[in-house]
N, C-alpha and C. Protein backbone atom coordinates (compact mmCIF):
# COMPACT_ATOMS: atom_id res chain seq x y z
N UNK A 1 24.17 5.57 6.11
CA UNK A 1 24.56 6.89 5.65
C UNK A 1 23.52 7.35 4.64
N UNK A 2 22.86 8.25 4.80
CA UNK A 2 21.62 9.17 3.63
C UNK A 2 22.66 10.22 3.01
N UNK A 3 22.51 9.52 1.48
CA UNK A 3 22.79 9.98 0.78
C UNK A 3 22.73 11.42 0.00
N UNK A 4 21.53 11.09 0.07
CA UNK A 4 20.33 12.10 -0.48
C UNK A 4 18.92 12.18 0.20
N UNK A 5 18.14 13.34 0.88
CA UNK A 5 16.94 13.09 1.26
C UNK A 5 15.97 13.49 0.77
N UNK A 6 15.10 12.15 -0.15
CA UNK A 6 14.25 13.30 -0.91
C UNK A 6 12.99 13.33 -0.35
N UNK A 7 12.56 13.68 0.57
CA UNK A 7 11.27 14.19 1.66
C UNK A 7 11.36 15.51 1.24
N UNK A 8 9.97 15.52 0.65
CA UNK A 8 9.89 16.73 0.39
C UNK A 8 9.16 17.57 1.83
N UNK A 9 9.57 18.95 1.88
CA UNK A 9 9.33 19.59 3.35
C UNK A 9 10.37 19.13 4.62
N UNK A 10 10.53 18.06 4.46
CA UNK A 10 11.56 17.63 5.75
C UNK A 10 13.05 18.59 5.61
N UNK A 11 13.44 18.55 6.78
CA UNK A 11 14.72 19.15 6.84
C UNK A 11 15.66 17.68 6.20
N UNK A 12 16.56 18.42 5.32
CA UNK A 12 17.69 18.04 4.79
C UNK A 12 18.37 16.74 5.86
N UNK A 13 18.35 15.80 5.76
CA UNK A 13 19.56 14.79 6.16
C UNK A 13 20.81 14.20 5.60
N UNK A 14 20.33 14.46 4.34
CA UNK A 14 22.00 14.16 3.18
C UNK A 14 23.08 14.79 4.48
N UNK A 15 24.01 12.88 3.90
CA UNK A 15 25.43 12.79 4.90
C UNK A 15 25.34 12.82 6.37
N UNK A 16 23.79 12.53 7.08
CA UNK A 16 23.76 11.89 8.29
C UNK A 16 23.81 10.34 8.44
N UNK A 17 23.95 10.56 9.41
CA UNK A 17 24.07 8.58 9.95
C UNK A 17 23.29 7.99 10.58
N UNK A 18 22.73 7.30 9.73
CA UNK A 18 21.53 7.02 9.98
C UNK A 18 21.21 5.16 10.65
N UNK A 19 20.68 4.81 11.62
CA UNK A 19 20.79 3.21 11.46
C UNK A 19 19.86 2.25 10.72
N UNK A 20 20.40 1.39 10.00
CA UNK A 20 19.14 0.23 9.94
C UNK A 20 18.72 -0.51 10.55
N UNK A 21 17.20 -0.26 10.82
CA UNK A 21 16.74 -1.10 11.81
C UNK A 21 15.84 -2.25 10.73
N UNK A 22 16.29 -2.61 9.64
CA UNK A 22 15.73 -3.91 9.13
C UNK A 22 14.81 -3.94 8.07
N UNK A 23 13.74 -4.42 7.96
CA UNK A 23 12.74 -4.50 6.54
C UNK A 23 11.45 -4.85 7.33
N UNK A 24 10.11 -3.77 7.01
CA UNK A 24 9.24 -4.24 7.54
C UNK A 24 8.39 -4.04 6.34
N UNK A 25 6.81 -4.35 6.79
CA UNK A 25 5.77 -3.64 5.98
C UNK A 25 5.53 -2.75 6.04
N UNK A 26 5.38 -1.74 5.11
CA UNK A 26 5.03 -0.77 4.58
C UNK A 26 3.45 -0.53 5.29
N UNK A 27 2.35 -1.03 5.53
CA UNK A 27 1.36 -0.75 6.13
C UNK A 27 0.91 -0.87 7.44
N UNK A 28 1.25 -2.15 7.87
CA UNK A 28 0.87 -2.34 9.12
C UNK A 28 2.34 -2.08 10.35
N UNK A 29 3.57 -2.11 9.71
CA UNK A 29 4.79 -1.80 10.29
C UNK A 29 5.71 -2.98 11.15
N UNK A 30 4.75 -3.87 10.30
CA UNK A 30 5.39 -5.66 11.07
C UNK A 30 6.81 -6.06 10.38
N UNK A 31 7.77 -6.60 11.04
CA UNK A 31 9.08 -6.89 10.84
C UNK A 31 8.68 -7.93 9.44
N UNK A 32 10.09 -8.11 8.46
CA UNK A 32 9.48 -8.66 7.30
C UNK A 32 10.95 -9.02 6.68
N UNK A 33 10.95 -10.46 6.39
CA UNK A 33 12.56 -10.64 6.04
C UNK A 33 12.61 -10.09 4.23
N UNK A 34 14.45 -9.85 4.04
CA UNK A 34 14.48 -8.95 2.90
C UNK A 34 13.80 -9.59 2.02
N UNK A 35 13.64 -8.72 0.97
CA UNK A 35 13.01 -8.84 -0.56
C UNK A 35 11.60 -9.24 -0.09
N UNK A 36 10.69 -9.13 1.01
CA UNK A 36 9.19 -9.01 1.38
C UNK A 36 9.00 -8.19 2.19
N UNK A 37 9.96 -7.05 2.45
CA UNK A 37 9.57 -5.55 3.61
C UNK A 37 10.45 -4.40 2.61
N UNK A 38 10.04 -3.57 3.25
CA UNK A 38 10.56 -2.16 2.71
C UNK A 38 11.79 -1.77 3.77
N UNK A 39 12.84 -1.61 3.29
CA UNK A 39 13.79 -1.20 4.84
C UNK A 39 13.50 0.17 5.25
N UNK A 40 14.13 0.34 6.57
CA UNK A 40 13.41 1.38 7.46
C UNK A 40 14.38 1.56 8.52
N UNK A 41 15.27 3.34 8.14
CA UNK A 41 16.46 3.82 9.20
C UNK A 41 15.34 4.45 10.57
N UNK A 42 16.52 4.74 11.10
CA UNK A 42 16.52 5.57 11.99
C UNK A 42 17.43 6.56 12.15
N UNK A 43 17.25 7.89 11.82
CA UNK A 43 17.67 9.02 11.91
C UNK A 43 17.31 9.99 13.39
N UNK A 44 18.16 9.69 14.29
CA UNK A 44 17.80 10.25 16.01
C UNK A 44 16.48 9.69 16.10
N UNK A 45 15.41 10.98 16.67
CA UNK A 45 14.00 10.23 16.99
C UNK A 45 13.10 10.08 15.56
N UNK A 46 13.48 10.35 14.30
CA UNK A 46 13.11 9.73 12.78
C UNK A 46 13.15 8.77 12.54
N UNK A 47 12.04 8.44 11.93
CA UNK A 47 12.17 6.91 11.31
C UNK A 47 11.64 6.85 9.48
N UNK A 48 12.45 6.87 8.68
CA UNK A 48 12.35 7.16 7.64
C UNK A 48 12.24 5.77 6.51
N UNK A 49 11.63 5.32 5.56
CA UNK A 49 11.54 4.48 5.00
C UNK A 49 12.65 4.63 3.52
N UNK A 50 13.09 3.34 3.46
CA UNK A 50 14.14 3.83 2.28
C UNK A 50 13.78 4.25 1.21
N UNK A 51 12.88 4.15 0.75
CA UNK A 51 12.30 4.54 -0.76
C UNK A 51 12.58 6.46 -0.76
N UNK A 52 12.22 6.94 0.88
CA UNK A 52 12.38 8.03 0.83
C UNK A 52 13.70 8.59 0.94
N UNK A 53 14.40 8.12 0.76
CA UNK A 53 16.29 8.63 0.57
C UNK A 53 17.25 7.44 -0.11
N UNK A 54 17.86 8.67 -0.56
CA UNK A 54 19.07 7.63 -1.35
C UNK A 54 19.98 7.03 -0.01
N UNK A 55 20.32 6.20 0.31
CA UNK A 55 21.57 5.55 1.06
C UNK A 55 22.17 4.30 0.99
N UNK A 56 23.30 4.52 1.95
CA UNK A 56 24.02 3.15 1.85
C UNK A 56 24.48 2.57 2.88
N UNK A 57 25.00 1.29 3.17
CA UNK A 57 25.64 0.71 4.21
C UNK A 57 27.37 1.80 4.44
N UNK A 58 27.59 2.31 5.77
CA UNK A 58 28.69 2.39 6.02
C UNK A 58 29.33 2.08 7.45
N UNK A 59 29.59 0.45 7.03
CA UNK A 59 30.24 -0.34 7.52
C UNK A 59 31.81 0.58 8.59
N UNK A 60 32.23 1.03 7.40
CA UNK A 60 33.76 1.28 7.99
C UNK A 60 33.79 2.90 8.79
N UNK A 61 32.47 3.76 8.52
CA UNK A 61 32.30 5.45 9.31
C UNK A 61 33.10 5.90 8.47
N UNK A 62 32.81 5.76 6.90
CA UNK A 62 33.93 6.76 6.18
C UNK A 62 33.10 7.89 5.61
N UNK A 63 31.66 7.96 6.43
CA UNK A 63 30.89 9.24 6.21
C UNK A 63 30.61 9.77 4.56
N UNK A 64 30.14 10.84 4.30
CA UNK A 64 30.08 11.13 2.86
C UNK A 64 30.72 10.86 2.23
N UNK A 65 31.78 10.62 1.59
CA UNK A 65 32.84 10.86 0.26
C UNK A 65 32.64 11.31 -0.96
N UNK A 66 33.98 11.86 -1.52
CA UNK A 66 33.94 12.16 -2.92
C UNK A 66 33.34 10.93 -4.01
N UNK A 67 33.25 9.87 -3.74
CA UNK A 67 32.97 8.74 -4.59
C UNK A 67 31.59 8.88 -4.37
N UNK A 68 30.70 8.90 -3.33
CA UNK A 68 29.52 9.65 -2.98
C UNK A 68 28.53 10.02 -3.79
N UNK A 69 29.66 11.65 -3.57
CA UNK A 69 29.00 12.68 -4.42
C UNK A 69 28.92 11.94 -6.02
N UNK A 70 29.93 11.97 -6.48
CA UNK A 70 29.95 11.65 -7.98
C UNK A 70 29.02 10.49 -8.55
N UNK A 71 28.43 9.15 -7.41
CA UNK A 71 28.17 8.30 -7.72
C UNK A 71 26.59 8.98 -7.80
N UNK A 72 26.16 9.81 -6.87
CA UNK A 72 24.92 10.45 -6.83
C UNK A 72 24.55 11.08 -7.75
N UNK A 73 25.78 12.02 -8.42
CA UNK A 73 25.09 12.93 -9.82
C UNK A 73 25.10 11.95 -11.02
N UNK A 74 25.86 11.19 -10.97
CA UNK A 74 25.70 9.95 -12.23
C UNK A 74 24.52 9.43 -11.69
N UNK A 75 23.69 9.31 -10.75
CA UNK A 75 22.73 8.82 -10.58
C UNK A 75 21.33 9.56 -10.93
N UNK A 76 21.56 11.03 -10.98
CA UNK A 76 20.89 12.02 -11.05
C UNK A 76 20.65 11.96 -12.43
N UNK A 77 21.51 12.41 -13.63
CA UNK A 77 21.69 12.43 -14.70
C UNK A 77 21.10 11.00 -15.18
N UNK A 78 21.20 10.17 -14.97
CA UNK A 78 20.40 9.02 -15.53
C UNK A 78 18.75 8.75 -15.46
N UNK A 79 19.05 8.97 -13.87
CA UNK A 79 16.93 9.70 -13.80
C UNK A 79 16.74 10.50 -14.60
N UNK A 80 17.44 11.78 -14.57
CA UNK A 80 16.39 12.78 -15.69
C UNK A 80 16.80 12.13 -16.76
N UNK A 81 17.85 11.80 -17.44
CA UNK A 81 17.70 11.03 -18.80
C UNK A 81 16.57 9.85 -19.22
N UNK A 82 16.47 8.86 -18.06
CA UNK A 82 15.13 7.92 -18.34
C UNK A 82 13.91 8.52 -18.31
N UNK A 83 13.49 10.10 -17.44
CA UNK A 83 12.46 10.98 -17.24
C UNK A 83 12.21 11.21 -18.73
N UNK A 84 13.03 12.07 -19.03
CA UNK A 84 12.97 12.51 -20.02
C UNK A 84 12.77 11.78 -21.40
N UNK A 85 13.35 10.69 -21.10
CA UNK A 85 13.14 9.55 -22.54
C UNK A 85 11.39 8.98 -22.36
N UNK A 86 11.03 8.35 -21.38
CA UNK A 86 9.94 8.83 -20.99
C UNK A 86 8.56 9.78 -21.72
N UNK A 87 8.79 10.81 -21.17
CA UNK A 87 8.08 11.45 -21.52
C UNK A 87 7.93 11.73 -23.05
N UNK A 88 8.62 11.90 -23.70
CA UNK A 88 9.26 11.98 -25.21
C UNK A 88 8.45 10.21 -25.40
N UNK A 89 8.71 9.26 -25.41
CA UNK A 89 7.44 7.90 -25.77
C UNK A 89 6.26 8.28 -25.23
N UNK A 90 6.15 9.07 -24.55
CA UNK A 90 4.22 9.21 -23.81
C UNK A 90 3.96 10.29 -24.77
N UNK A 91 4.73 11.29 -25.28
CA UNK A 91 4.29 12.30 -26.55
C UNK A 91 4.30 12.14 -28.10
N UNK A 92 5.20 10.61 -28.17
CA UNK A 92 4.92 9.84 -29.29
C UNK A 92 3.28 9.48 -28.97
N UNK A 93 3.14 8.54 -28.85
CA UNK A 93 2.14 7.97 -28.30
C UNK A 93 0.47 8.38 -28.58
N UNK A 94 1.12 9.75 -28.06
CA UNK A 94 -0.10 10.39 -27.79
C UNK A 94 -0.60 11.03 -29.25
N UNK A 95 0.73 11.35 -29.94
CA UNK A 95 0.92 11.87 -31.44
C UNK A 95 0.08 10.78 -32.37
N UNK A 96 -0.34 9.26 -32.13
CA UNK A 96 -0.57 8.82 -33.44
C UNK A 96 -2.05 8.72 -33.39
């Protein structure tokens, strides 16, 4: 399930269903067991790498949900909060 799609230019997939087809390399596109490949759906004839969308396993087809959404903007709000904290130490920084 894509959560969120953040491809920029691509058409929107947030709340399609998407499959996992597993963990490969990132360069050459060779199969790669977890925690040494990047995972990699399939969205119809798309093949999208996870780094480029938020998603999750849905095991049971309970599609988007309200728990979802909410878990996404708490997710949102914490990026721009670490962004932002961030940048604010790189303008210290730069200050001394």
């Amino acid at each position: 399930m894509i959560l969120l799609d953040c491809r920029e230019g691509e058409p929107d997939r947030t709340g399609t269903t998407a499959v996992f087809e597993g963990f490969f390399d990132l360069e050459s596109g060779e199969p790669r067991r977890p925690g040494n490949g990047v995972p990699r759906l399939r969205i119809g004839d798309d093949r999208v790498w996870g780094f480029e969308c938020w998603w999750r396993a849905d095991p049971e087809k309970a599609g988007f949900t309200a728990a979802d959404r909410e878990d996404l903007e708490a997710s949102k709000r914490l990026l721009r909060g670490l962004l932002r904290a961030a940048r604010r130490a790189g303008q210290r920084a730069f200050a001394r």
